[in-house]
N, C-alpha and C. Protein backbone atom coordinates (compact mmCIF):
# COMPACT_ATOMS: atom_id res chain seq x y z
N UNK A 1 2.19 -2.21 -26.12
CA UNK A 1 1.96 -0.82 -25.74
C UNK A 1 1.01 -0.14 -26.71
N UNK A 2 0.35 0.86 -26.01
CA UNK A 2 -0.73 1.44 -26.77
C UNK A 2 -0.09 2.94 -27.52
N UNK A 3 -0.73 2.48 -28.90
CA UNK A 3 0.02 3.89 -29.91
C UNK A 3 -1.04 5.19 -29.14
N UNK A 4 0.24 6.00 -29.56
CA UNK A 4 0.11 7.25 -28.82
C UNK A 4 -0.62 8.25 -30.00
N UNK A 5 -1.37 9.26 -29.42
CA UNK A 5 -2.21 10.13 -29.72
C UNK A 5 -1.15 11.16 -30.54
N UNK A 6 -1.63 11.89 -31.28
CA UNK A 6 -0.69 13.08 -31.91
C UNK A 6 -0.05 14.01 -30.60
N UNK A 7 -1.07 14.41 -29.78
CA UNK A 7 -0.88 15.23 -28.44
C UNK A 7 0.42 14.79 -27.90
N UNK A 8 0.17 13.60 -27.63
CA UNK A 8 0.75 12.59 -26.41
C UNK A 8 2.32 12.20 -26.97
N UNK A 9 2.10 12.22 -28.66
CA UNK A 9 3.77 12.02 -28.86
C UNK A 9 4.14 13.21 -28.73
N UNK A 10 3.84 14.58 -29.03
CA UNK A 10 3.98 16.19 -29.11
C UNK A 10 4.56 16.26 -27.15
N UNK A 11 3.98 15.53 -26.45
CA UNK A 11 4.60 15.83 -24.85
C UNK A 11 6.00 14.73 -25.23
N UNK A 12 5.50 13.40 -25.61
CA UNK A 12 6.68 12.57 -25.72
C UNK A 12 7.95 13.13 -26.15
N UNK A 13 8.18 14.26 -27.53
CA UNK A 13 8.91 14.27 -27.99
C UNK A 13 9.92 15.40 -26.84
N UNK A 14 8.59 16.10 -26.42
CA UNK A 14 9.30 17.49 -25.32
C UNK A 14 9.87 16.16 -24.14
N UNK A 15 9.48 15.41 -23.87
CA UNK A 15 10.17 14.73 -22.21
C UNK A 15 11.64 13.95 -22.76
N UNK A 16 11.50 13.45 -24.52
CA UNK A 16 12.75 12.65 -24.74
C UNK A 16 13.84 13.65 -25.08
N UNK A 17 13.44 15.34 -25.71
CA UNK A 17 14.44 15.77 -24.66
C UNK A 17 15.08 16.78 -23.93
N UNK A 18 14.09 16.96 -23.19
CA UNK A 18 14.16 17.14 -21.77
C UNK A 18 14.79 16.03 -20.72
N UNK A 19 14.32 14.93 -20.98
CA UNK A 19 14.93 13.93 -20.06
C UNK A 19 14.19 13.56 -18.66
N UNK A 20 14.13 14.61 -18.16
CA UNK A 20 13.42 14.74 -17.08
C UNK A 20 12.76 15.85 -16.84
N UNK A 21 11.66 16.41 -16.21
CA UNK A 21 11.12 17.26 -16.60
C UNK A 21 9.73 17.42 -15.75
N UNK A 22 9.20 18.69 -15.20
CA UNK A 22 8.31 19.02 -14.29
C UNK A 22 6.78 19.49 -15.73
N UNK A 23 5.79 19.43 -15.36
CA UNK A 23 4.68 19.38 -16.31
C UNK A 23 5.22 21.47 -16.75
N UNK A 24 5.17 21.80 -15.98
CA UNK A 24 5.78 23.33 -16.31
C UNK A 24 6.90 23.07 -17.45
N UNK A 25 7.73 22.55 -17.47
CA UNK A 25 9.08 22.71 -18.36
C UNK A 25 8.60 21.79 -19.56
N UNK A 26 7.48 21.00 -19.35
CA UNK A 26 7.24 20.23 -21.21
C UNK A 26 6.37 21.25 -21.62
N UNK A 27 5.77 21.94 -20.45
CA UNK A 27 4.74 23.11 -21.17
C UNK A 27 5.21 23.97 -22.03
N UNK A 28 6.65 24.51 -21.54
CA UNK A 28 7.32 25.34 -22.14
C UNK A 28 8.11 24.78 -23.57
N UNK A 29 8.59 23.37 -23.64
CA UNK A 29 8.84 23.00 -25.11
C UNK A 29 8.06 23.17 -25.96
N UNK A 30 6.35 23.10 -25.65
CA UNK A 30 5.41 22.91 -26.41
C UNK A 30 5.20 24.18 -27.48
N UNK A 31 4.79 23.83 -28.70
CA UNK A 31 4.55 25.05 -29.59
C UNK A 31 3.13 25.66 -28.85
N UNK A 32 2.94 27.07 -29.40
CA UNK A 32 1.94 27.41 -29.22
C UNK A 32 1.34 27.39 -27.59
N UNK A 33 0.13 27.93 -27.32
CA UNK A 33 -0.36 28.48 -26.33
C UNK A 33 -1.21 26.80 -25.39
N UNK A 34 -0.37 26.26 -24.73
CA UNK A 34 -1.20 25.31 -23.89
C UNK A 34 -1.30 25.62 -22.86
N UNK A 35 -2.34 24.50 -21.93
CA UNK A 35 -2.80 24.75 -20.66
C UNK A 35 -2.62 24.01 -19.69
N UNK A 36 -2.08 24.12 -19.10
CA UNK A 36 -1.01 23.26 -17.85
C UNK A 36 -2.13 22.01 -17.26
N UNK A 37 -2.90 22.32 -17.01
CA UNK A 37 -4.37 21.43 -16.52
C UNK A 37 -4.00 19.96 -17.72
N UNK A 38 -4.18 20.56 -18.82
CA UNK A 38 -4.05 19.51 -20.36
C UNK A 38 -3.20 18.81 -20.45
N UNK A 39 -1.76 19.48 -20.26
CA UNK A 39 -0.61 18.65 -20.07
C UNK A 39 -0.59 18.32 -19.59
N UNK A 40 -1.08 18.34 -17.96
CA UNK A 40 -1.01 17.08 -16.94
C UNK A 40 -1.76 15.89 -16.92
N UNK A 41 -2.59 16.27 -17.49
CA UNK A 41 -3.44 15.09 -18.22
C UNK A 41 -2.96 14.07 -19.01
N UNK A 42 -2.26 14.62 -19.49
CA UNK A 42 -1.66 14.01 -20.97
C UNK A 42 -0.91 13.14 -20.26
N UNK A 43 0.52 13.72 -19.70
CA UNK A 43 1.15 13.06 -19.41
C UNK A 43 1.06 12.29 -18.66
N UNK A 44 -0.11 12.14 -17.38
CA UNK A 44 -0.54 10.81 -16.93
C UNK A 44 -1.15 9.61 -17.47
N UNK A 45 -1.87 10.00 -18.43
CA UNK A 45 -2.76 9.53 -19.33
C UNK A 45 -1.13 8.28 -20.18
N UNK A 46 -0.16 9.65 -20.35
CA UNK A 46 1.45 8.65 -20.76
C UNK A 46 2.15 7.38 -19.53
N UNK A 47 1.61 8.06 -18.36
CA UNK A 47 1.72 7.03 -17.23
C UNK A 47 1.13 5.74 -17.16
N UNK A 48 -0.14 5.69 -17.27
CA UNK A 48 -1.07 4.83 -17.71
C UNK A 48 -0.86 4.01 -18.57
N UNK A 49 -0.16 4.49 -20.11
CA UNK A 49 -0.18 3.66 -21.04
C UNK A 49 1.74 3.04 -20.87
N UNK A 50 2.10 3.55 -19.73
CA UNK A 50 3.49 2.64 -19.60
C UNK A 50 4.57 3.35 -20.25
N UNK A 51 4.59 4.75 -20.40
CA UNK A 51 5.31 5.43 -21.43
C UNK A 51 6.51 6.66 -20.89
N UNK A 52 5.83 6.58 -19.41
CA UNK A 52 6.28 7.79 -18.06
C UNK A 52 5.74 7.11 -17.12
N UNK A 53 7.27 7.51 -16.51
CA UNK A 53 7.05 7.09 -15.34
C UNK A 53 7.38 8.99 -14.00
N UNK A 54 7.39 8.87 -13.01
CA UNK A 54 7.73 10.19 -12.40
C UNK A 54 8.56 9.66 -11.08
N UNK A 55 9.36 10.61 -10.52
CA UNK A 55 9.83 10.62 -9.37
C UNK A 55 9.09 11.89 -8.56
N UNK A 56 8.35 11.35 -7.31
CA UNK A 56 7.97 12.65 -6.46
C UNK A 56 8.29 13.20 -5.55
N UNK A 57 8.09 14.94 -5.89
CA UNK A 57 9.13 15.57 -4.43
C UNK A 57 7.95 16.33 -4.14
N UNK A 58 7.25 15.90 -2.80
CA UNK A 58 6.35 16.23 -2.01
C UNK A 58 4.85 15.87 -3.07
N UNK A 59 4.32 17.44 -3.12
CA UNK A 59 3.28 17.22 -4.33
C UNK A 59 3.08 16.88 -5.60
N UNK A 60 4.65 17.68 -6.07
CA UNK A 60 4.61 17.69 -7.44
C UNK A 60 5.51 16.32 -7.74
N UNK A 61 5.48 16.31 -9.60
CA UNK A 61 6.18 15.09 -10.03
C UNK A 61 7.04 15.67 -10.76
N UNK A 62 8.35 14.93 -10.97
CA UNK A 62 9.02 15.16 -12.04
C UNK A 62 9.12 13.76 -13.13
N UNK A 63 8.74 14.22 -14.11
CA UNK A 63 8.56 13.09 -15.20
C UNK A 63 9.53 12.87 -16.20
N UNK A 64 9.84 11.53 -16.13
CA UNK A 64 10.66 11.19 -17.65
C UNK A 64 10.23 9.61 -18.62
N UNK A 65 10.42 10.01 -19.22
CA UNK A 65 10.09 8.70 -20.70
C UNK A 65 10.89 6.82 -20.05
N UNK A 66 9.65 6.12 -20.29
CA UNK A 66 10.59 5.22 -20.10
C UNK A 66 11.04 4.18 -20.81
N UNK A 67 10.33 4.81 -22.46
CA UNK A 67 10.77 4.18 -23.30
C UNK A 67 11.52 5.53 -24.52
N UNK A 68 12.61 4.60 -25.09
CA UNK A 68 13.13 5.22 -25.78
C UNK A 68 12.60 6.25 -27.17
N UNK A 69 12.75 6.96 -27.82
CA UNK A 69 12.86 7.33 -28.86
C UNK A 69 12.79 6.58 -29.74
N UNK A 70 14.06 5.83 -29.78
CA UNK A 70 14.32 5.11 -30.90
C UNK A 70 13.13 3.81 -30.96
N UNK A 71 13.41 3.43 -29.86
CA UNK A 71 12.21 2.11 -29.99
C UNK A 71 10.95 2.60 -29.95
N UNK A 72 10.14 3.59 -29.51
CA UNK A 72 9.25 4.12 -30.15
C UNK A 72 8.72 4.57 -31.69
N UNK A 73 10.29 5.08 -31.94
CA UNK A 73 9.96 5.19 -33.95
C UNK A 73 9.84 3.69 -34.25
N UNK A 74 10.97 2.44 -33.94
CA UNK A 74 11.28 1.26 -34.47
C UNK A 74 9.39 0.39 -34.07
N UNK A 75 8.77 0.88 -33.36
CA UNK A 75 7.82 0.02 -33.11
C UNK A 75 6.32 0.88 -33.94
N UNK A 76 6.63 2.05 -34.14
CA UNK A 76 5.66 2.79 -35.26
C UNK A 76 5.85 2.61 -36.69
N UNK A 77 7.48 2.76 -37.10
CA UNK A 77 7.39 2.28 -38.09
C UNK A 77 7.20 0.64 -38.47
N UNK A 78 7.78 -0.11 -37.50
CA UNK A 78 7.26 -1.86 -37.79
C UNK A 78 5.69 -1.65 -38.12
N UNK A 79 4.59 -1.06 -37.33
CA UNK A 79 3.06 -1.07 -37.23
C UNK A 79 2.70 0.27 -38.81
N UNK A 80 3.33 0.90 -39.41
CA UNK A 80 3.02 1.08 -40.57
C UNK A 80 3.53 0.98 -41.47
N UNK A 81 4.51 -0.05 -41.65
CA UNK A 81 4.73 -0.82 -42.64
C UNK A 81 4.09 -1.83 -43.39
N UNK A 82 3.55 -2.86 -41.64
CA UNK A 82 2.16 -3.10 -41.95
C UNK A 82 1.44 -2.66 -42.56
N UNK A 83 0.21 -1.52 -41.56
CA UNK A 83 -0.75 -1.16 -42.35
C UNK A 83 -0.82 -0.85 -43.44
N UNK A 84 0.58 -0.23 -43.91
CA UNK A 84 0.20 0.73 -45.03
C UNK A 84 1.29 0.47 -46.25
N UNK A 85 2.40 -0.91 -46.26
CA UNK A 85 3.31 -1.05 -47.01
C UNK A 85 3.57 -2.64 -47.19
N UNK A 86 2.32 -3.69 -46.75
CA UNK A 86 3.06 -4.35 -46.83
C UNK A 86 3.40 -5.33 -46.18
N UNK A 87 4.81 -4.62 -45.28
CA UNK A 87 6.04 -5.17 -45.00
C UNK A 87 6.67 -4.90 -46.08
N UNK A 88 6.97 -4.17 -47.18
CA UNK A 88 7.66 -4.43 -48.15
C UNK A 88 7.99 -3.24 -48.19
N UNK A 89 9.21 -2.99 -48.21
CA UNK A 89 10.14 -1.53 -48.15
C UNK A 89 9.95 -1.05 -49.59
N UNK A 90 10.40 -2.34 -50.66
CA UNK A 90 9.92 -1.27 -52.07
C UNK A 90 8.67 -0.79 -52.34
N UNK A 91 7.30 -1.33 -51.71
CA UNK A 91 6.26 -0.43 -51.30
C UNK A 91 6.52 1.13 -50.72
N UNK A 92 7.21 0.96 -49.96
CA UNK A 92 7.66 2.25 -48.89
C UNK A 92 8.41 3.32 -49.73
N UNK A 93 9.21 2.68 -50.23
CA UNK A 93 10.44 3.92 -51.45
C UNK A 93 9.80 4.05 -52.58
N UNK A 94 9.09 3.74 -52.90
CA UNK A 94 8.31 3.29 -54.16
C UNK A 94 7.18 5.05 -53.86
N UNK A 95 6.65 4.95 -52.98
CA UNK A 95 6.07 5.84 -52.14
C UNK A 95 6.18 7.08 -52.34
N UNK A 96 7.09 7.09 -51.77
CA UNK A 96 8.12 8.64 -51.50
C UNK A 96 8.37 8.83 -52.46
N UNK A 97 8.65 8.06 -53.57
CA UNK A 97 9.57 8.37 -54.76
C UNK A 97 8.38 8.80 -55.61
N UNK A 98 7.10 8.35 -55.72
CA UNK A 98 5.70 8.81 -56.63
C UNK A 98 5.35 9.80 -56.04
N UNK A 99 5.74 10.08 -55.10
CA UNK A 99 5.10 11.12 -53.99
C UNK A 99 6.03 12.27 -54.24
N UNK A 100 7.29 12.53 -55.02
CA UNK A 100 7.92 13.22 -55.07
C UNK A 100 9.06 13.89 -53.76
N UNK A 101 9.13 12.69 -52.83
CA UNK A 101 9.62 13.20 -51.52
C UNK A 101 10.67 12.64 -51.14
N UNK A 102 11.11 12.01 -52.40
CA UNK A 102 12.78 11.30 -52.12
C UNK A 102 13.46 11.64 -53.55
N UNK A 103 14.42 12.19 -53.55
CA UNK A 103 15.20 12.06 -54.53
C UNK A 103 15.90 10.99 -55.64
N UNK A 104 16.58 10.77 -56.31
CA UNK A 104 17.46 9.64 -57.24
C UNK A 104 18.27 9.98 -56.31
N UNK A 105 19.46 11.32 -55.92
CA UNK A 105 20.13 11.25 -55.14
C UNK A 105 20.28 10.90 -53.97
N UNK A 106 19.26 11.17 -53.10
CA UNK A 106 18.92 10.32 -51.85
C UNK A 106 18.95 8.96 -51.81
N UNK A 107 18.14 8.56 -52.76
CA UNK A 107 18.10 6.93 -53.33
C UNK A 107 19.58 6.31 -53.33
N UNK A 108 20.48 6.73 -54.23
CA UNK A 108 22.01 6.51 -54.43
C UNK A 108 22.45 6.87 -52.94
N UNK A 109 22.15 7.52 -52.06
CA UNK A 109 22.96 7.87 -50.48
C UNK A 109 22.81 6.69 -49.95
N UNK A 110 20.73 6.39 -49.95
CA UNK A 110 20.70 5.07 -49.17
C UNK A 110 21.19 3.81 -49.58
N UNK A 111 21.46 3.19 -50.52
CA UNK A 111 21.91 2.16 -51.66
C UNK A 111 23.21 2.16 -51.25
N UNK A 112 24.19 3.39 -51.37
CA UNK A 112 25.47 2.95 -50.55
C UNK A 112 25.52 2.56 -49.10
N UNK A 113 24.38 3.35 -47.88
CA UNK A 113 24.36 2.72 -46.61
C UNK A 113 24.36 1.41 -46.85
N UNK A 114 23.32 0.89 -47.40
CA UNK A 114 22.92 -0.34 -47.49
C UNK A 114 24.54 -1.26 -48.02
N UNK A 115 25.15 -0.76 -49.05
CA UNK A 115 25.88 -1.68 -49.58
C UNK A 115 27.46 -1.36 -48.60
N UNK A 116 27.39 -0.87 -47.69
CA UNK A 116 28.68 -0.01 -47.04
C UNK A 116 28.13 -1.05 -45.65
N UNK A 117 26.74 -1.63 -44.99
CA UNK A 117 26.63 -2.61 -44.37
C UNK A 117 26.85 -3.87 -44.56
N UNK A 118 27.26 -4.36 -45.80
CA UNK A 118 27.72 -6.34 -46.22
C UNK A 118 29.17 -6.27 -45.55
């Protein structure tokens, strides 16, 4: 599947949840001032790449996601871990942590997930 545009996850995130949803009602999740013409674009453009699918009643469509959330993050983060870590998670925490965007305490939260999974 083809990675999605900043736009295109910004409709994604309004349809995962919404659920289902007419191009009017993701318009309305959307921040700020969009243009209904754009969003319909978009979200076909999400049709295309296998991402929405729609059910139709007469003219119009009603659209929903037909891939998950979750496997959408799980397949973005697999593809920049890559690019940009690696594969190596202590690359990744290593990161955040020079970057000032993870705590010692956070660190100690995740370290018990981790050791609360054996």
């Amino acid at each position: 599947m083809e990675r999605l545009t900043n736009k295109e996850e910004e409709v994604m995130q309004a349809l995962w949840k919404l659920e289902r949803a007419f191009v009017k009602e993701i318009l309305a999740e959307l921040p700020g001032k969009q243009h209904y013409n754009t969003i319909s674009t978009i979200v076909r453009n999400l049709e295309d790449k296998g991402y929405v699918s729609y059910n139709a009643f007469g003219k119009t469509h009603q659209y929903f996601p037909v891939i998950t959330k979750e496997d959408y993050t799980k397949r973005f983060m697999n593809l920049a871990m890559k690019r940009y870590f690696n594969n190596n998670y202590k690359n990744l925490v290593s990161f955040f942590a020079k970057e000032e965007k993870i705590s010692a305490e956070e660190l100690r939260e995740i370290l018990e997930i981790i050791e609360n999974k054996k």
